[in-house]
C-alpha atoms as a PDB file:
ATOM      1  CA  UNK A   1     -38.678  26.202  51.300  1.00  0.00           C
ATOM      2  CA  UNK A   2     -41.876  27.104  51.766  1.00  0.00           C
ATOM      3  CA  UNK A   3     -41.432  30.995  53.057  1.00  0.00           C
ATOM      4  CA  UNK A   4     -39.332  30.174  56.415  1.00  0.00           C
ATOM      5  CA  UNK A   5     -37.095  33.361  55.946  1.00  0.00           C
ATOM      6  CA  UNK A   6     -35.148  32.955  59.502  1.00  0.00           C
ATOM      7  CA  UNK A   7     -35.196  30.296  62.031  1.00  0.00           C
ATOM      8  CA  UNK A   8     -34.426  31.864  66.019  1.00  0.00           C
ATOM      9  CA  UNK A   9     -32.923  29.228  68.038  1.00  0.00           C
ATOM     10  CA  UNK A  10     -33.101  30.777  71.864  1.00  0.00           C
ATOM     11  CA  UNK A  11     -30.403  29.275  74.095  1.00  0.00           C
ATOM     12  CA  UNK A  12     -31.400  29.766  77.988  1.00  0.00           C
ATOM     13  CA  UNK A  13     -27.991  28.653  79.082  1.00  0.00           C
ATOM     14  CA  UNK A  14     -27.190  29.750  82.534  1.00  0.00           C
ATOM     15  CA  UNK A  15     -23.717  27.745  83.022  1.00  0.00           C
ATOM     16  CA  UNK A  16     -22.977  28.661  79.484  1.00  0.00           C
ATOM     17  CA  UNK A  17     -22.078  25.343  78.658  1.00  0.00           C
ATOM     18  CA  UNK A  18     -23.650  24.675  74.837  1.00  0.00           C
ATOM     19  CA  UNK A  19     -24.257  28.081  73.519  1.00  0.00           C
ATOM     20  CA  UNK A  20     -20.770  28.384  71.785  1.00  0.00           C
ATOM     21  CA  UNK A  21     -21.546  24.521  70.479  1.00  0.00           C
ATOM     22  CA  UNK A  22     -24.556  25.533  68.787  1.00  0.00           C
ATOM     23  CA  UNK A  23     -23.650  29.271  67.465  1.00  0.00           C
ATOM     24  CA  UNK A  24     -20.560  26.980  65.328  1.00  0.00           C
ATOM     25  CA  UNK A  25     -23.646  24.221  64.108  1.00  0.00           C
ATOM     26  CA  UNK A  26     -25.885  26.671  62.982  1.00  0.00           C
ATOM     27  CA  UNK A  27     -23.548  29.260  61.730  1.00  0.00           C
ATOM     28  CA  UNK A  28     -25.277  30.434  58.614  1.00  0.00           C
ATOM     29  CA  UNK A  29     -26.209  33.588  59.442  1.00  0.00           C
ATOM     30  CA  UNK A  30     -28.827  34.209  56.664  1.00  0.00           C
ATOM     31  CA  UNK A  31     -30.929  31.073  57.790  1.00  0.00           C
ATOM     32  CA  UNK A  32     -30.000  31.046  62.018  1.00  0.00           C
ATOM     33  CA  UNK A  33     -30.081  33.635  64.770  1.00  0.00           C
ATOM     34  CA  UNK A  34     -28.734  31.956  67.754  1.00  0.00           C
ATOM     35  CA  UNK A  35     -29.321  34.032  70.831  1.00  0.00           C
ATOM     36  CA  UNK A  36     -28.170  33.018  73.983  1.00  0.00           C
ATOM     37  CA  UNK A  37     -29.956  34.232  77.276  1.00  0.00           C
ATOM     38  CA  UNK A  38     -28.433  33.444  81.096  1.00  0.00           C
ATOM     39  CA  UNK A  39     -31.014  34.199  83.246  1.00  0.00           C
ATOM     40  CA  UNK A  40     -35.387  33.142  82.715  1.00  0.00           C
ATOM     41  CA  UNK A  41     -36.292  37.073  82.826  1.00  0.00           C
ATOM     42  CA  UNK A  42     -34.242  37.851  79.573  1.00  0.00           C
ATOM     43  CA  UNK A  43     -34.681  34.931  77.908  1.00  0.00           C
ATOM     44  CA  UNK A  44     -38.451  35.252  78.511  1.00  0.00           C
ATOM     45  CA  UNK A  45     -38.695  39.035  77.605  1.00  0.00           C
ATOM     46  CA  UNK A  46     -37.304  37.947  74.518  1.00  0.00           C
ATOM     47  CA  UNK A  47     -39.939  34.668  73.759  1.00  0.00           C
ATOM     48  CA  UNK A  48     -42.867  37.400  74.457  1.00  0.00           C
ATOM     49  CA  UNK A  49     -41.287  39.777  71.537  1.00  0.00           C
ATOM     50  CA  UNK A  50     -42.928  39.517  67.956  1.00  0.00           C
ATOM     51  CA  UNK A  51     -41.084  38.093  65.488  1.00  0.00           C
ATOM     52  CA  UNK A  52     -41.646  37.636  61.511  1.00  0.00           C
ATOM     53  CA  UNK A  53     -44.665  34.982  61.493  1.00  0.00           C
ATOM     54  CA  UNK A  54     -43.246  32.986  58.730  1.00  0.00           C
ATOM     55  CA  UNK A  55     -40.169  32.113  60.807  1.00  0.00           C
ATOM     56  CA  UNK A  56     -39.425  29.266  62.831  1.00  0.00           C
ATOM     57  CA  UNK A  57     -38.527  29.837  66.771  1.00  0.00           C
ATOM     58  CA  UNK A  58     -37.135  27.407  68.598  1.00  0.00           C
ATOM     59  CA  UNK A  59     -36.343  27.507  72.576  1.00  0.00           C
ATOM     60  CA  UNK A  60     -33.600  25.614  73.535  1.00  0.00           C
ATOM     61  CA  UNK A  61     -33.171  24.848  77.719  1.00  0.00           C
ATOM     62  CA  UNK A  62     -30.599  23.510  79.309  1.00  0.00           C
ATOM     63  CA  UNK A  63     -31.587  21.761  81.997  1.00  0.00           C
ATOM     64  CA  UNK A  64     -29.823  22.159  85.522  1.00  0.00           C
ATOM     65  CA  UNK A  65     -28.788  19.111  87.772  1.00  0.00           C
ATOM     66  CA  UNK A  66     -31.009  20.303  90.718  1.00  0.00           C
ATOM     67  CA  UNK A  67     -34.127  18.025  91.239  1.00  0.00           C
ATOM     68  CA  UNK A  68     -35.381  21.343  92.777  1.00  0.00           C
ATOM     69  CA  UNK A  69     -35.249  23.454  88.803  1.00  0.00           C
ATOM     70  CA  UNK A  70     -37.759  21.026  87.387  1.00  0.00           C
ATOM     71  CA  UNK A  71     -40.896  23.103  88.811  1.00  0.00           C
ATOM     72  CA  UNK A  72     -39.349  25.976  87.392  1.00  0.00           C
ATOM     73  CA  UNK A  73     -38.362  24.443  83.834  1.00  0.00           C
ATOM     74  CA  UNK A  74     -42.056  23.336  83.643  1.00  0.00           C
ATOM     75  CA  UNK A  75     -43.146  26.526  84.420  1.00  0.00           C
ATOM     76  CA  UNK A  76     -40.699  28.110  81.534  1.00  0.00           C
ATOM     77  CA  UNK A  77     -42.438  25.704  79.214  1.00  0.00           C
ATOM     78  CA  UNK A  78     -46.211  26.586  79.752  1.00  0.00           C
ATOM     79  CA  UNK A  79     -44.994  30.434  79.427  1.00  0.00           C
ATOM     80  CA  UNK A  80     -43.559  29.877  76.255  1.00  0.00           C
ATOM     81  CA  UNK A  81     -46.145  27.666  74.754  1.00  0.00           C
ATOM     82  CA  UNK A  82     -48.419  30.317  76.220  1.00  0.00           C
ATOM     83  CA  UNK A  83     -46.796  33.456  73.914  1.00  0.00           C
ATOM     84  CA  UNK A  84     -46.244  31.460  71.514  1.00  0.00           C
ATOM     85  CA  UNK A  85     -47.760  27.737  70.353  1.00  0.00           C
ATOM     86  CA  UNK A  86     -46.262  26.777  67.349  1.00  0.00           C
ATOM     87  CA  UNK A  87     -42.713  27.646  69.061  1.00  0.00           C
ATOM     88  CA  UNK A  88     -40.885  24.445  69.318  1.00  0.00           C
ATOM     89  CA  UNK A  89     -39.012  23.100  72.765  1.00  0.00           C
ATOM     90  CA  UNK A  90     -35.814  21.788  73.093  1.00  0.00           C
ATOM     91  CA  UNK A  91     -34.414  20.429  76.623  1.00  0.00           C
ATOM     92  CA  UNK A  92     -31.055  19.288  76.604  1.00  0.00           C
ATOM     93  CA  UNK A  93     -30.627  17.491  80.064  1.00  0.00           C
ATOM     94  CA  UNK A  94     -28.471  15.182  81.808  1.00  0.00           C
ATOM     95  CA  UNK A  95     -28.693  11.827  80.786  1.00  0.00           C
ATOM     96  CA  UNK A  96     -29.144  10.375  84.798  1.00  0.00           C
ATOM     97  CA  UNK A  97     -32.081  13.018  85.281  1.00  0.00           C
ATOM     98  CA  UNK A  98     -33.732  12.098  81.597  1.00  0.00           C
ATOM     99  CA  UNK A  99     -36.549   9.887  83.702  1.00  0.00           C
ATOM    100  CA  UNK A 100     -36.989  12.400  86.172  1.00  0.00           C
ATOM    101  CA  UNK A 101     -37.850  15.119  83.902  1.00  0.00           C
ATOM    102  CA  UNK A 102     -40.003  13.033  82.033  1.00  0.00           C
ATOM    103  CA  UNK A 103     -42.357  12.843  84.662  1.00  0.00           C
ATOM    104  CA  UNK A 104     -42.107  16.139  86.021  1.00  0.00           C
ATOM    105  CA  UNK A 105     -42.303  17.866  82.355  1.00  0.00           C
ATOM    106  CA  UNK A 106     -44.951  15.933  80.456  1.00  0.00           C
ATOM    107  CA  UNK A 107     -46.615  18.516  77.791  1.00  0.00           C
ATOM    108  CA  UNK A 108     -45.418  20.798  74.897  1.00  0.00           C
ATOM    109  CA  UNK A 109     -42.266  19.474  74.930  1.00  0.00           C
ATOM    110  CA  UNK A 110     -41.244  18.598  71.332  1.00  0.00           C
ATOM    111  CA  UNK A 111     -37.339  17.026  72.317  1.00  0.00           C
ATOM    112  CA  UNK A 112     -35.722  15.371  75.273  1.00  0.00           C
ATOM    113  CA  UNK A 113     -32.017  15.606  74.614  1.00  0.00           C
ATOM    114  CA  UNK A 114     -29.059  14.108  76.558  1.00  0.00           C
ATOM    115  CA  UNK A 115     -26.796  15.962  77.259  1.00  0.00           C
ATOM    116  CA  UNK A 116     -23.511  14.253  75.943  1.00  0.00           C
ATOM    117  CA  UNK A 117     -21.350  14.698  72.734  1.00  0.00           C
ATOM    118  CA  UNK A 118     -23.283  13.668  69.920  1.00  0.00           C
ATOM    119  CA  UNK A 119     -26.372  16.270  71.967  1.00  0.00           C
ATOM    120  CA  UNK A 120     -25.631  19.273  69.534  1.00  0.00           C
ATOM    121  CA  UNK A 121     -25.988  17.149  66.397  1.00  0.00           C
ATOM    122  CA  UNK A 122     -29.334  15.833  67.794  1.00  0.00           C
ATOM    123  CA  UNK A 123     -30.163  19.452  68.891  1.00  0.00           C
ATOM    124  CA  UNK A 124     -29.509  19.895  64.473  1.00  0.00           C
ATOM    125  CA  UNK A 125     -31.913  16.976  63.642  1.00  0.00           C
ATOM    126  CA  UNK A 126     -34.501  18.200  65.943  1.00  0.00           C
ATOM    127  CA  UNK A 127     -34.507  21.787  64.342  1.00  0.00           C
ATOM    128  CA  UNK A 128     -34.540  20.627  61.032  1.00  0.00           C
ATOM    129  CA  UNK A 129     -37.396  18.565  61.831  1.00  0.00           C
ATOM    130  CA  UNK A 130     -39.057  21.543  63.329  1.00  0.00           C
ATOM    131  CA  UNK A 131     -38.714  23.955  60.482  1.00  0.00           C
ATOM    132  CA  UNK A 132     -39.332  20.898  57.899  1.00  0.00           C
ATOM    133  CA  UNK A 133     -43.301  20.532  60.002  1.00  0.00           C
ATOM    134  CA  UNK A 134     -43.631  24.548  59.694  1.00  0.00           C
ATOM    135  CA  UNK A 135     -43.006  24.072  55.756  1.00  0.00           C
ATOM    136  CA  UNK A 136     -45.330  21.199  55.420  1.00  0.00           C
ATOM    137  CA  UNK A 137     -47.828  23.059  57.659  1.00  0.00           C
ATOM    138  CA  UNK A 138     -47.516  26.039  55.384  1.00  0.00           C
ATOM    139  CA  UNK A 139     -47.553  24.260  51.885  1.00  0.00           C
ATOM    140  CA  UNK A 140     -51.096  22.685  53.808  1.00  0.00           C
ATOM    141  CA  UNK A 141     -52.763  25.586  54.240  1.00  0.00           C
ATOM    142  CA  UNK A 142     -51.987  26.672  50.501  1.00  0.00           C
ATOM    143  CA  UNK A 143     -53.020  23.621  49.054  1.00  0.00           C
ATOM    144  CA  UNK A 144     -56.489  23.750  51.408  1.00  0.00           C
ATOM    145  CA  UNK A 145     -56.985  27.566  49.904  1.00  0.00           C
ATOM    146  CA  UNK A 146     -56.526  26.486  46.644  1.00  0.00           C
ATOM    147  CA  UNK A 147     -58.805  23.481  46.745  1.00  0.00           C
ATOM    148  CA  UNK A 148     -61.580  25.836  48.127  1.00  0.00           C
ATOM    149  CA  UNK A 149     -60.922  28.292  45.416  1.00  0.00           C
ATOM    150  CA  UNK A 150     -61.234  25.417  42.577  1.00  0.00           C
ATOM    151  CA  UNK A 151     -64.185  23.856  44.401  1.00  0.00           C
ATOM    152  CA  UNK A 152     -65.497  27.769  44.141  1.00  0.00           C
ATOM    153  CA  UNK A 153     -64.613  28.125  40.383  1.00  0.00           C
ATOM    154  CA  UNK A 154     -66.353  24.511  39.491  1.00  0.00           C
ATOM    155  CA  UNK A 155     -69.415  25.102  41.480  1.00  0.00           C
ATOM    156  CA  UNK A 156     -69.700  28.723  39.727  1.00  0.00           C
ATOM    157  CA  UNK A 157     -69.396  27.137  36.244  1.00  0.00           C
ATOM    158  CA  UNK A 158     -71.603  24.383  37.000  1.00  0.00           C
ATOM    159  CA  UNK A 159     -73.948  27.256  38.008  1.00  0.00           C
ATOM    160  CA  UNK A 160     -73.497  28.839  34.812  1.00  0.00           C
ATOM    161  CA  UNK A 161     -74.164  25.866  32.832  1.00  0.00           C
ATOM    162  CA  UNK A 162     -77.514  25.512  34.565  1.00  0.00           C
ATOM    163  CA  UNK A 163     -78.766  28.795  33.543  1.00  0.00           C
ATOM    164  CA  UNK A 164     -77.457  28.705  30.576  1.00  0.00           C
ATOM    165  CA  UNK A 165     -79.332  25.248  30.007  1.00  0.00           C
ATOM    166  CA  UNK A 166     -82.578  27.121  30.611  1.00  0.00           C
ATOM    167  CA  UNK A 167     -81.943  30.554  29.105  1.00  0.00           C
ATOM    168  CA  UNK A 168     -80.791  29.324  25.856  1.00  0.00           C
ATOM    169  CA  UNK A 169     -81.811  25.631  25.599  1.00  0.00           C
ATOM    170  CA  UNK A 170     -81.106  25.490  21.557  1.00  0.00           C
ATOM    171  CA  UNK A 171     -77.472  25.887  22.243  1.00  0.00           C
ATOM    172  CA  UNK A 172     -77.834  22.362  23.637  1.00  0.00           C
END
């Protein structure tokens, strides 16, 4: 790809209920580090830590049942998006509370999953989406340098060609 070395997928999984489901999907260990966090101050700590900035991170929340968790979920969210921007989010919630979150967790959320059995195949899709906008936002920023540089080059020849039109007009 484009220079994505390692993708980090962190779990915050405090009923440990998907972690083991995603660790067996994204197994590769030379592509994947699946970490898996069970309280908000570790899994947190570990969003705030500096990682390789060619890499991908992904933070994937599971969602409690509680109505009363949303305030903090939101609140998980902004943090993250906070340390870091281009990290993408992941909640995996139950499918009767999918509305509800909606409205309580509008922004800088990049997937609402169900959670059900076809939710860590979807979790899959979403990732490889995620690391498949990185590459194109890489190869982007390579092809914009490289225009500039051209654009550089021609206006320096043109340049050139202009003095050389006056310096040595018999060569013309």
């Amino acid at each position: 790809m484009a220079g994505i070395k390692m993708t980090y997928l962190l779990c915050y999984d405090d009923h440990r209920s998907f972690t083991e489901d995603i660790r067996k999907r994204f197994s590769d260990s030379t592509r994947y580090l699946v970490e898996s966090f069970h309280n908000v101050q570790d899994f947190m700590d570990n969003c705030r830590m500096e990682k390789e900035k060619s890499s991908c991170k992904v933070a994937i929340i599971g969602v409690p049942d509680a109505k009363e968790q949303f305030e903090m979920i939101e609140q998980m969210t902004m943090d993250i998006k906070k340390v870091d921007p281009a990290a993408g989010l992941i909640l995996l919630v139950p499918p009767e509370k999918m509305e509800d979150l909606k409205k309580a967790v509008r922004f800088n959320i990049d997937a609402y999953i169900p959670r059900n059995a076809n939710s860590v195949l979807r979790i899959h899709n979403a990732v490889k989406k995620m690391i498949s906008e990185q590459s194109i936002t890489i190869y982007r920023k390579r092809r914009n340098f490289s225009f500039y540089v051209f654009l550089g080059f021609l206006l320096l020849v043109v340049l050139l060609i202009v003095v050389a039109w006056f310096k040595l007009p018999q060569y013309f």
